[in-house]
Protein backbone atom coordinates (compact mmCIF):
# COMPACT_ATOMS: atom_id res chain seq x y z
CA UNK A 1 -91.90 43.48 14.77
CA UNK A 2 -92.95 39.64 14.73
CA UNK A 3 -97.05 40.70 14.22
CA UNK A 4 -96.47 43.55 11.97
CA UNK A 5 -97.08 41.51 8.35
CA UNK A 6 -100.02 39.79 10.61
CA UNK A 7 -101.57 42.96 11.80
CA UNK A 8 -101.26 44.48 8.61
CA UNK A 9 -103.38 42.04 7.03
CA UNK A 10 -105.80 41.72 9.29
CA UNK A 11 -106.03 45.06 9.31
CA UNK A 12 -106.85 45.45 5.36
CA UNK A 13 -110.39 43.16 6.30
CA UNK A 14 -111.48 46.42 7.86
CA UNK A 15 -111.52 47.69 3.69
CA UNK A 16 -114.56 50.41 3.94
CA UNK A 17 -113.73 53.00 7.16
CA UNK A 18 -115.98 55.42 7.30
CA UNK A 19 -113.34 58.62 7.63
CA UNK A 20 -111.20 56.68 4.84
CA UNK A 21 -113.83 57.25 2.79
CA UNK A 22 -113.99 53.61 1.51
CA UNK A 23 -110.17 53.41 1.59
CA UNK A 24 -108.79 49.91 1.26
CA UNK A 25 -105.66 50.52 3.77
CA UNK A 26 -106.30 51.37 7.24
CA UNK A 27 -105.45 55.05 8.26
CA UNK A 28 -102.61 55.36 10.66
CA UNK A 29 -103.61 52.12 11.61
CA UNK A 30 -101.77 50.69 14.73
CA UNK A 31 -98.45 48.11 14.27
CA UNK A 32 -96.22 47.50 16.38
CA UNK A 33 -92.36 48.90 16.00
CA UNK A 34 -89.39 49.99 17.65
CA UNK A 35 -89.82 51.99 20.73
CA UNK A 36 -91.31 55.39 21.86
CA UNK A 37 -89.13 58.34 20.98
CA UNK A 38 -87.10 59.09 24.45
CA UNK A 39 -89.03 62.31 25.83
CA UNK A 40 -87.80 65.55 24.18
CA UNK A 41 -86.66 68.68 26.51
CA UNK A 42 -89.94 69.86 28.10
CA UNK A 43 -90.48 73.36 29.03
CA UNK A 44 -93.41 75.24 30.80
CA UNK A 45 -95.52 77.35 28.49
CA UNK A 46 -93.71 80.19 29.69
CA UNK A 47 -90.45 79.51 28.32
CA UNK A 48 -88.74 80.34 25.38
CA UNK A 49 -91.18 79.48 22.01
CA UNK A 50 -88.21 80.01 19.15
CA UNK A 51 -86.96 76.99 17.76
CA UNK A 52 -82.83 77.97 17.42
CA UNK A 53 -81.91 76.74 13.90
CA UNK A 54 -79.94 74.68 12.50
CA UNK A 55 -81.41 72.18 14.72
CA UNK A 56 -80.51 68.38 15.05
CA UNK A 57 -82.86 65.91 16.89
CA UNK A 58 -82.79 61.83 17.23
CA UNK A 59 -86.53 60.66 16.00
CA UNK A 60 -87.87 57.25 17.16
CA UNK A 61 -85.26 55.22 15.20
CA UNK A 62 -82.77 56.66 17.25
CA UNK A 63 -81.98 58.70 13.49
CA UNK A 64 -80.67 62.57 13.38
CA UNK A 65 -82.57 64.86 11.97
CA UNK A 66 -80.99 68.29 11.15
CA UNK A 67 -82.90 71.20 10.15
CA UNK A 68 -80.99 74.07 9.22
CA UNK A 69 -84.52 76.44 9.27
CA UNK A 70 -87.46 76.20 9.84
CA UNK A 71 -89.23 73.78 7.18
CA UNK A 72 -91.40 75.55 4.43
CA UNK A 73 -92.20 72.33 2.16
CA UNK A 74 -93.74 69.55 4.92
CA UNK A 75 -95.01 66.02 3.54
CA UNK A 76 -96.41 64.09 6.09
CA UNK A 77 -97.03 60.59 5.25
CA UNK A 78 -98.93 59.74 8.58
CA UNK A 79 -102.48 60.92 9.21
CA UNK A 80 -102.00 61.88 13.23
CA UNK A 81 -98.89 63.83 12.63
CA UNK A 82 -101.02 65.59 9.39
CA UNK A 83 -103.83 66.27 11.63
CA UNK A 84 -100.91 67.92 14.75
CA UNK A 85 -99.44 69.74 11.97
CA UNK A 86 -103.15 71.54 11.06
CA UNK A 87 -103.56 72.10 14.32
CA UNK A 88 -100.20 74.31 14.68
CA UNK A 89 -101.49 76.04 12.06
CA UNK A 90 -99.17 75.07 9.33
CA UNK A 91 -101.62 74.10 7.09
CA UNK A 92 -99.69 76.15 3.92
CA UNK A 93 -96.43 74.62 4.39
CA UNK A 94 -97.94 71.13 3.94
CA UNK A 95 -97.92 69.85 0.10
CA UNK A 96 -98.14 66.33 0.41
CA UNK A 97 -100.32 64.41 2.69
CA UNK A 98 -101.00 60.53 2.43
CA UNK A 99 -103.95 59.04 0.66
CA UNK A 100 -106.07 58.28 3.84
CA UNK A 101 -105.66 62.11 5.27
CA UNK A 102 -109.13 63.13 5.58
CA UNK A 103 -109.05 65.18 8.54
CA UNK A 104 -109.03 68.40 8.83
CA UNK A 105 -111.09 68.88 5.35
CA UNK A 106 -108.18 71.17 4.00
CA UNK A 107 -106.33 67.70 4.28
CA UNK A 108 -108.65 65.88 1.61
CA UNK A 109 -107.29 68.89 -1.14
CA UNK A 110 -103.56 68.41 -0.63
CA UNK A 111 -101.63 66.14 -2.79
CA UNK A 112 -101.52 62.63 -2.34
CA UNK A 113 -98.26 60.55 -1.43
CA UNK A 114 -99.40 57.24 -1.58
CA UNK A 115 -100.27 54.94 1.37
CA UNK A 116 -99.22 55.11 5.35
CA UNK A 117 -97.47 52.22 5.22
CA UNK A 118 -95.75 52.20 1.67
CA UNK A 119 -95.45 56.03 0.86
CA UNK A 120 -95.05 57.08 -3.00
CA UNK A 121 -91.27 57.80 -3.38
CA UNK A 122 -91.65 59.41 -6.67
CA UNK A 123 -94.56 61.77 -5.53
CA UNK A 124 -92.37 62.53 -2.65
CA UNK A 125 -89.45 63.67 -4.71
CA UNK A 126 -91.62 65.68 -6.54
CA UNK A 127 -93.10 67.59 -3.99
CA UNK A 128 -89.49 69.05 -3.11
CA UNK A 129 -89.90 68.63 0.78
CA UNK A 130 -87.50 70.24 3.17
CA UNK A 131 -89.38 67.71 6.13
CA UNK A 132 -90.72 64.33 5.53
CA UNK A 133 -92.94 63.14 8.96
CA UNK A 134 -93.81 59.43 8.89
CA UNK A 135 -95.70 57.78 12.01
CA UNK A 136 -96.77 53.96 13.31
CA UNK A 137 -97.79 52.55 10.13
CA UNK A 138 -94.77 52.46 7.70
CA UNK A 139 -93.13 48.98 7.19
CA UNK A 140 -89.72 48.57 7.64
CA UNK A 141 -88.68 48.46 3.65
CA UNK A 142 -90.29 51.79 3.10
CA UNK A 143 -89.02 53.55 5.90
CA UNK A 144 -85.38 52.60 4.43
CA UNK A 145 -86.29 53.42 0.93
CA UNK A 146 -87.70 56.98 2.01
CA UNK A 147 -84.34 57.53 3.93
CA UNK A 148 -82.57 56.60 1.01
CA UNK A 149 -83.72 59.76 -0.44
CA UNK A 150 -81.30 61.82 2.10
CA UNK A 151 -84.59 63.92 3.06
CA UNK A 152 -84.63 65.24 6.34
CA UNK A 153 -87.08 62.36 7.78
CA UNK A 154 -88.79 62.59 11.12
CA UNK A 155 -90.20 58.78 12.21
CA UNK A 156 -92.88 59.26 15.02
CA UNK A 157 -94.22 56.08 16.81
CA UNK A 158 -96.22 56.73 20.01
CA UNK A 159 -97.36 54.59 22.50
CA UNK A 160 -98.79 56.69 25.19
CA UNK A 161 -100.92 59.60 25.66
CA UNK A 162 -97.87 61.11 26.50
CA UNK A 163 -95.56 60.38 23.84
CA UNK A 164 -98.40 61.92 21.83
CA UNK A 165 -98.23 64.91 23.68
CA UNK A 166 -94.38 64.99 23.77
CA UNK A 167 -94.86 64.50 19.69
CA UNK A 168 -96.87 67.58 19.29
CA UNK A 169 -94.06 69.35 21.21
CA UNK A 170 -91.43 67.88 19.04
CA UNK A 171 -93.42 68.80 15.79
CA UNK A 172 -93.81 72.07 17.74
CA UNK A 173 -90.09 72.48 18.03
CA UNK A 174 -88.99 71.24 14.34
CA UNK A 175 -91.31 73.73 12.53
CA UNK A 176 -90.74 76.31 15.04
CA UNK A 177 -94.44 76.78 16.83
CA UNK A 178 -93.45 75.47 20.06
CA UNK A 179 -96.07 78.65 21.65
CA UNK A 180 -98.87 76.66 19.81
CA UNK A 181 -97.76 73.00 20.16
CA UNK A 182 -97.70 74.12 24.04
CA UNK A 183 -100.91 75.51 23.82
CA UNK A 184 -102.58 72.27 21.98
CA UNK A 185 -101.12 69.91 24.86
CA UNK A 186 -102.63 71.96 27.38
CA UNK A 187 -106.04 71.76 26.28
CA UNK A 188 -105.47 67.99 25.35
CA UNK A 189 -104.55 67.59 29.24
CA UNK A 190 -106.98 69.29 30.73
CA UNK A 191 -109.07 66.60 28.33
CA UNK A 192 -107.32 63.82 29.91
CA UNK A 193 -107.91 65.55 32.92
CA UNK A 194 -111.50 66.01 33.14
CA UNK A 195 -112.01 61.82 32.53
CA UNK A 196 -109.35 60.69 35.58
CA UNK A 197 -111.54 63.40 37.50
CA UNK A 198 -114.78 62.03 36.40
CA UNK A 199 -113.47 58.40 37.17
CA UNK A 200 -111.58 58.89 40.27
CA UNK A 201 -113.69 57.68 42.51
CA UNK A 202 -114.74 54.59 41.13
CA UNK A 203 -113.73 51.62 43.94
CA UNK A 204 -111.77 48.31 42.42
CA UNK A 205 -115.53 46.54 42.17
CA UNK A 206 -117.01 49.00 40.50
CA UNK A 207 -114.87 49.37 37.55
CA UNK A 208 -116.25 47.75 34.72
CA UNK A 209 -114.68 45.18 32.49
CA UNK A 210 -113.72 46.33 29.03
CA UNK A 211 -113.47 44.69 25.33
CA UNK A 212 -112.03 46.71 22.27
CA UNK A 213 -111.95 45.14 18.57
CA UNK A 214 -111.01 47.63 16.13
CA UNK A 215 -110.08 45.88 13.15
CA UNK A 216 -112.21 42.10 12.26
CA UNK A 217 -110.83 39.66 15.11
CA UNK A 218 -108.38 42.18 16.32
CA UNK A 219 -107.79 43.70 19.95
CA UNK A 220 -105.28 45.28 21.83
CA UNK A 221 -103.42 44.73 25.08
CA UNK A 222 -100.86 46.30 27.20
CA UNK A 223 -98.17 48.74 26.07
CA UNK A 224 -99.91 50.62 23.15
CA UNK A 225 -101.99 53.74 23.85
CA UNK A 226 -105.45 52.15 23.44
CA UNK A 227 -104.89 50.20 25.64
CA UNK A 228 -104.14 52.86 28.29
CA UNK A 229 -107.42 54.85 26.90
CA UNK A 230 -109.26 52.18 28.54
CA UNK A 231 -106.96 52.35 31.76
CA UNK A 232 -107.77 56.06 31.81
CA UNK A 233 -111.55 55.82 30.85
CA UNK A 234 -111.63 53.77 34.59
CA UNK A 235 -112.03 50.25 32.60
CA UNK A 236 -110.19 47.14 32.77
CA UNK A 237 -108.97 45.86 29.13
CA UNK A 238 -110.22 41.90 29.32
CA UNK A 239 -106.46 41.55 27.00
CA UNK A 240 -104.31 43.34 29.14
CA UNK A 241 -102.94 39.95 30.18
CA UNK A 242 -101.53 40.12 26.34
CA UNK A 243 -99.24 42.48 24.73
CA UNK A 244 -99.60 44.67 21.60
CA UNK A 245 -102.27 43.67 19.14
CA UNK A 246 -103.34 40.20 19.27
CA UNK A 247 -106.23 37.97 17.47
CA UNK A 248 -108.61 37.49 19.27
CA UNK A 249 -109.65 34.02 21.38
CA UNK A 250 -113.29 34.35 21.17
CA UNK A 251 -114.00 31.68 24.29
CA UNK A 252 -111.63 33.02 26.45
CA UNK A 253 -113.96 36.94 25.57
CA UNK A 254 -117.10 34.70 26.36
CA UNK A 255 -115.45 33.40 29.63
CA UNK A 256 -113.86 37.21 30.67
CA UNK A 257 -117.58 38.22 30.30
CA UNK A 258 -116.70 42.32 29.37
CA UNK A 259 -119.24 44.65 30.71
CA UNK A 260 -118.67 46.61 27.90
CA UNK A 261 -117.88 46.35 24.25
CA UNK A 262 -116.72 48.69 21.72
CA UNK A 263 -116.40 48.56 18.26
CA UNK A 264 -115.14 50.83 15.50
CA UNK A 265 -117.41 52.18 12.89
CA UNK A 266 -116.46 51.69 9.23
CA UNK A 267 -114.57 48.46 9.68
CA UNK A 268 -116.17 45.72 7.61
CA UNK A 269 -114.96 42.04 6.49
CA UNK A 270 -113.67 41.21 3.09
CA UNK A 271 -118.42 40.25 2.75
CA UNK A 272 -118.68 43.65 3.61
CA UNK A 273 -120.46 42.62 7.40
CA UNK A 274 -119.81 45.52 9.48
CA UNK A 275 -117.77 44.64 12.76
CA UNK A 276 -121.20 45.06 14.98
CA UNK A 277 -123.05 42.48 12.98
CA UNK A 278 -119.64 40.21 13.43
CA UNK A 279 -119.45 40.63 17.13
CA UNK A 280 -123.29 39.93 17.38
CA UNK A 281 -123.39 36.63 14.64
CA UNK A 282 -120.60 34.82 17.20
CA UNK A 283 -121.38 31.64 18.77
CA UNK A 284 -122.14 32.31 22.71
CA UNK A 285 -121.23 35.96 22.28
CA UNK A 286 -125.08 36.23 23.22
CA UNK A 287 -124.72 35.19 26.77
CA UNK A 288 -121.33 38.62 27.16
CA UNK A 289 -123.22 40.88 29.73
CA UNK A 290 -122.18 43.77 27.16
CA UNK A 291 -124.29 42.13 24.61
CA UNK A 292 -127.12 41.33 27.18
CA UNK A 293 -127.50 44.84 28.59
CA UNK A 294 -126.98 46.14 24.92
CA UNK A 295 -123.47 47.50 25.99
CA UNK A 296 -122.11 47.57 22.36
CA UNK A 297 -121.01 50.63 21.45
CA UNK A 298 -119.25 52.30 18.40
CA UNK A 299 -116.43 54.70 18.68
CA UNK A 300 -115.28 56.35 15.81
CA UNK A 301 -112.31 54.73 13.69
CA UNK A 302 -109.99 57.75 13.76
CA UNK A 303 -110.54 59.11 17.25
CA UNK A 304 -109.36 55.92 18.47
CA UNK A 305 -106.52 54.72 16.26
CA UNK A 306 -104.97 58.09 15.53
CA UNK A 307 -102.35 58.79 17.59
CA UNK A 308 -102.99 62.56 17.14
CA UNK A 309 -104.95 66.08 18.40
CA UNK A 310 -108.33 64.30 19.06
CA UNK A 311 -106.94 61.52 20.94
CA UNK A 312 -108.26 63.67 23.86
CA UNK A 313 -111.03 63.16 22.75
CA UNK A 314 -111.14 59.34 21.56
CA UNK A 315 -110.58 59.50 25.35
CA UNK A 316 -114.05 61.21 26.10
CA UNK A 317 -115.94 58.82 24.05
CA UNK A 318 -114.41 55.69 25.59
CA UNK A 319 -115.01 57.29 29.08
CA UNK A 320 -118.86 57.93 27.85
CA UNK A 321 -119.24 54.69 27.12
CA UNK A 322 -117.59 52.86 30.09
CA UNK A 323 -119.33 55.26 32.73
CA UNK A 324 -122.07 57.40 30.84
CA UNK A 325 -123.25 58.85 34.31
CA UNK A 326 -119.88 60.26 34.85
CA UNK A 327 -118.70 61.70 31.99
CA UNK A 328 -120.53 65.06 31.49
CA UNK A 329 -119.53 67.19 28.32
């Protein structure tokens, strides 16, 4: 928890993301937290796809959470886990979202709970929720004032593909469409599974060396899940030698010479200079091979830092960019 207050406000430089639709807080943006939820029961898609109610499960925090039906009155403070619950279909049982939820459209019409990482506790309370879901970006404070409320609360923090996928399963099992949260991770696998295909046979020399800012003078190394995009995409993270998210040295990018950079679109400084121009205005950022062989590329904001449905697919476009001779569509 030592960068979180850090992180956070580096992260409110990147004011004008393009899904946020000019939003001045980062959606679902990345901090770091307590660890990944332990891995719920998994069963084959075969098995039984009724939740049993009531039902009591531990969430990240290591907090029960009992359910004595199936919820009919879902606020989701956390863009990824709105955008998993849309894609089980329970788009009518939602009726609160947070202010950055812009994805599916349906999610722009819902009403608004306030911010991902300081939720409105009075909106909240009004929306009558029988399930409150909360992800990666609440702070600390407003996690503790939300559980105040005695709400059946849900904290998700992933930090893998597969605690994403085990998420969707979870979210399957506490609104009772396990048959379609099983159904979604399949066809996110088979995703997954197309790029370590497509990449397989890349030799140690041939992988290409890999540099991801997503927020002004922010990147990422090991043990958070955009990290392991790259690691799946067949690229080598230039921070993986650092943990969590980390400002950046820029010498130390100019002497790991990346092959590749990527940048997310919408993320500007507090002038309004869009992260490309930033990268591209640094001192002896000229001489980076990716900037030589014109190997900057965008990815968009959400597909990358939403731990959600289309992280699948933030996948693809990372593995596109690494290797675009590989990665067929």
């Amino acid at each position: 928890m030592k960068k979180i207050a850090a992180l956070l406000l580096a992260l409110t430089l990147s004011l004008s993301l393009a899904a946020c639709g000019g939003a001045k807080e980062p959606s679902n943006a990345p901090v770091n937290g307590s660890p990944a939820p332990a891995p719920a029961d998994k069963t084959n898609a075969g098995a039984a796809q009724a939740t049993a109610y009531p039902l009591t499960l531990k969430d990240t925090t290591g907090t029960e959470v009992k359910l004595t039906k199936a919820p009919q009155r879902i606020v989701s403070t956390s863009t990824a886990e709105t955008e998993i619950l849309f894609a089980l279909g329970l788009g009518d049982r939602i009726v609160g979202v947070s202010d950055f939820d812009n994805y599916p459209a349906e999610a722009t019409s819902k009403p608004k709970m306030g911010g991902v990482s300081a939720p409105n506790v009075e909106a909240i309370l009004a929306a009558n929720p029988d399930l409150v879901i909360t992800g990666i970006s609440i702070k600390d404070d407003a996690l503790a004032k939300l559980r105040s409320l005695n709400l059946p609360l849900y904290k998700f923090e992933p930090k893998s593909v597969d605690d994403i996928l085990n998420n969707i399963a979870i979210i399957g099992q506490l609104t009772d469409r396990q048959k379609e949260a099983a159904a979604l991770a399949d066809k996110m696998k088979k995703e997954v599974d197309k790029v370590k295909t497509a990449v397989s046979g890349l030799k140690p020399e041939q992988k290409k060396k890999v540099y991801i800012e997503f927020s002004p003078g922010w990147t990422v190394g090991k043990g958070e899940f955009m990290d392991e995009l790259i690691t799946l995409a067949g690229g080598i993270n230039i921070a993986s030698d650092t943990k969590g998210y980390n400002k950046i040295n820029e010498e130390k990018i100019i002497q790991d010479n990346p092959d590749v950079i990527f940048y997310t679109t919408g993320a500007k400084d507090k002038a309004g200079t869009t992260l490309d121009q930033i990268i591209l205005q640094r001192n002896g950022w000229d001489k980076i091979n990716a900037i030589q062989n014109k190997r900057l590329i965008a990815v968009d904001q959400d597909l990358l830092s939403r731990p959600g449905p289309r992280i699948s697919q933030g996948l693809i476009s990372i593995a596109k960019g690494i290797y675009p001779d590989l990665i067929k569509e």
